[in-house]
Protein backbone atom coordinates (compact mmCIF):
# COMPACT_ATOMS: atom_id res chain seq x y z
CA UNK A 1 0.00 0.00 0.00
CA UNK A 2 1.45 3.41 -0.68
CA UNK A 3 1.62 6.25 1.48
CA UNK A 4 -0.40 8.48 -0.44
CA UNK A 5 -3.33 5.51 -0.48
CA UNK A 6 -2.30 5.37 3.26
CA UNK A 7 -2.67 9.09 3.94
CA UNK A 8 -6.31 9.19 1.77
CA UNK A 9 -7.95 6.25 4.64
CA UNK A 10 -6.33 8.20 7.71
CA UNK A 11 -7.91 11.27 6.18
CA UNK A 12 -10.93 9.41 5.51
CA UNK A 13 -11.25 7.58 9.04
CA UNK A 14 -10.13 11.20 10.62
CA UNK A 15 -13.46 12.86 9.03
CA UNK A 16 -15.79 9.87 10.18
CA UNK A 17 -14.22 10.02 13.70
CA UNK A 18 -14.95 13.78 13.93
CA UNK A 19 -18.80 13.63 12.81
CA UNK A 20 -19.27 10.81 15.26
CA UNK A 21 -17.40 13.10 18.32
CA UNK A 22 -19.48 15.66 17.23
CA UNK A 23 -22.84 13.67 17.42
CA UNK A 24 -21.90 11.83 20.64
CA UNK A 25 -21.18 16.10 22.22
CA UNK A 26 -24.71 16.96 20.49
CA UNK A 27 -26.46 14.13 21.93
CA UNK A 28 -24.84 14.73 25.18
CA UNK A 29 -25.54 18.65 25.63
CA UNK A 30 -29.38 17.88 24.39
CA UNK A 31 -29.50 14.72 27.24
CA UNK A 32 -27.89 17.86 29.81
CA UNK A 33 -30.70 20.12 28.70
CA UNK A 34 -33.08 17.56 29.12
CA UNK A 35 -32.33 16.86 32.36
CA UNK A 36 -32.32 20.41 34.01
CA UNK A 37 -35.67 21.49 32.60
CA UNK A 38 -37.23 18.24 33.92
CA UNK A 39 -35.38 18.97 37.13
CA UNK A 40 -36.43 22.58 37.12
CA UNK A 41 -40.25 21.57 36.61
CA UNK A 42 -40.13 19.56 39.76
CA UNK A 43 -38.04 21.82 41.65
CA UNK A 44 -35.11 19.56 41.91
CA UNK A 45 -31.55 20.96 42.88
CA UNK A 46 -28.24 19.64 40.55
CA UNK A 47 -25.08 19.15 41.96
CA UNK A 48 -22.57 20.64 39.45
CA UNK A 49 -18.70 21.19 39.43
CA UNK A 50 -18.10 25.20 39.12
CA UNK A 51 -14.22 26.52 38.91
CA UNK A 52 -13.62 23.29 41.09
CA UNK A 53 -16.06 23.85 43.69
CA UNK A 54 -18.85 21.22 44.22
CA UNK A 55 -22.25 22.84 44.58
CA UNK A 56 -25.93 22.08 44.86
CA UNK A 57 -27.80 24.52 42.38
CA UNK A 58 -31.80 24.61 41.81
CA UNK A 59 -32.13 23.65 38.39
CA UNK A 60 -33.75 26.58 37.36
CA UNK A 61 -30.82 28.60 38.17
CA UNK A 62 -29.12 26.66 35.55
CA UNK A 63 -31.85 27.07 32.58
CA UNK A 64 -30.34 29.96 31.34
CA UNK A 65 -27.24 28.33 30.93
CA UNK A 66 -28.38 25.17 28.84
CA UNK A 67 -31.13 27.04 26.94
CA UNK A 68 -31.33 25.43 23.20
CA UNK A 69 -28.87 27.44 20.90
């Protein structure tokens, strides 16, 4: 196998590897959206990680933050 033919599938592999990350990060932020506005309907708090500190936040405190884009 040449390089060049080598190069083409890494290329080609590269590209199918990104659209897959970037499905798997949509998929994830919609699942993260999901879950505060269901939290925020019941009044539910979320523990989150901010700057490092642990916290318990109402959830719709956070709405703002994971409001569809």
């Amino acid at each position: 196998m040449s390089l060049l033919t080598k190069v083409i599938r890494m290329e080609a592999n590269k590209s199918e590897f990104d659209e897959l990350s970037d499905k798997i990060l949509e998929g994830m932020a919609e699942a993260s959206r999901k879950l505060v506005e269901e939290s925020a309907i019941v009044g539910r708090s979320l523990v989150i990680s901010e700057n490092g500190e642990v916290k318990k936040v109402p959830a719709k405190e956070l709405l703002p933050k994971v409001a569809k884009r």
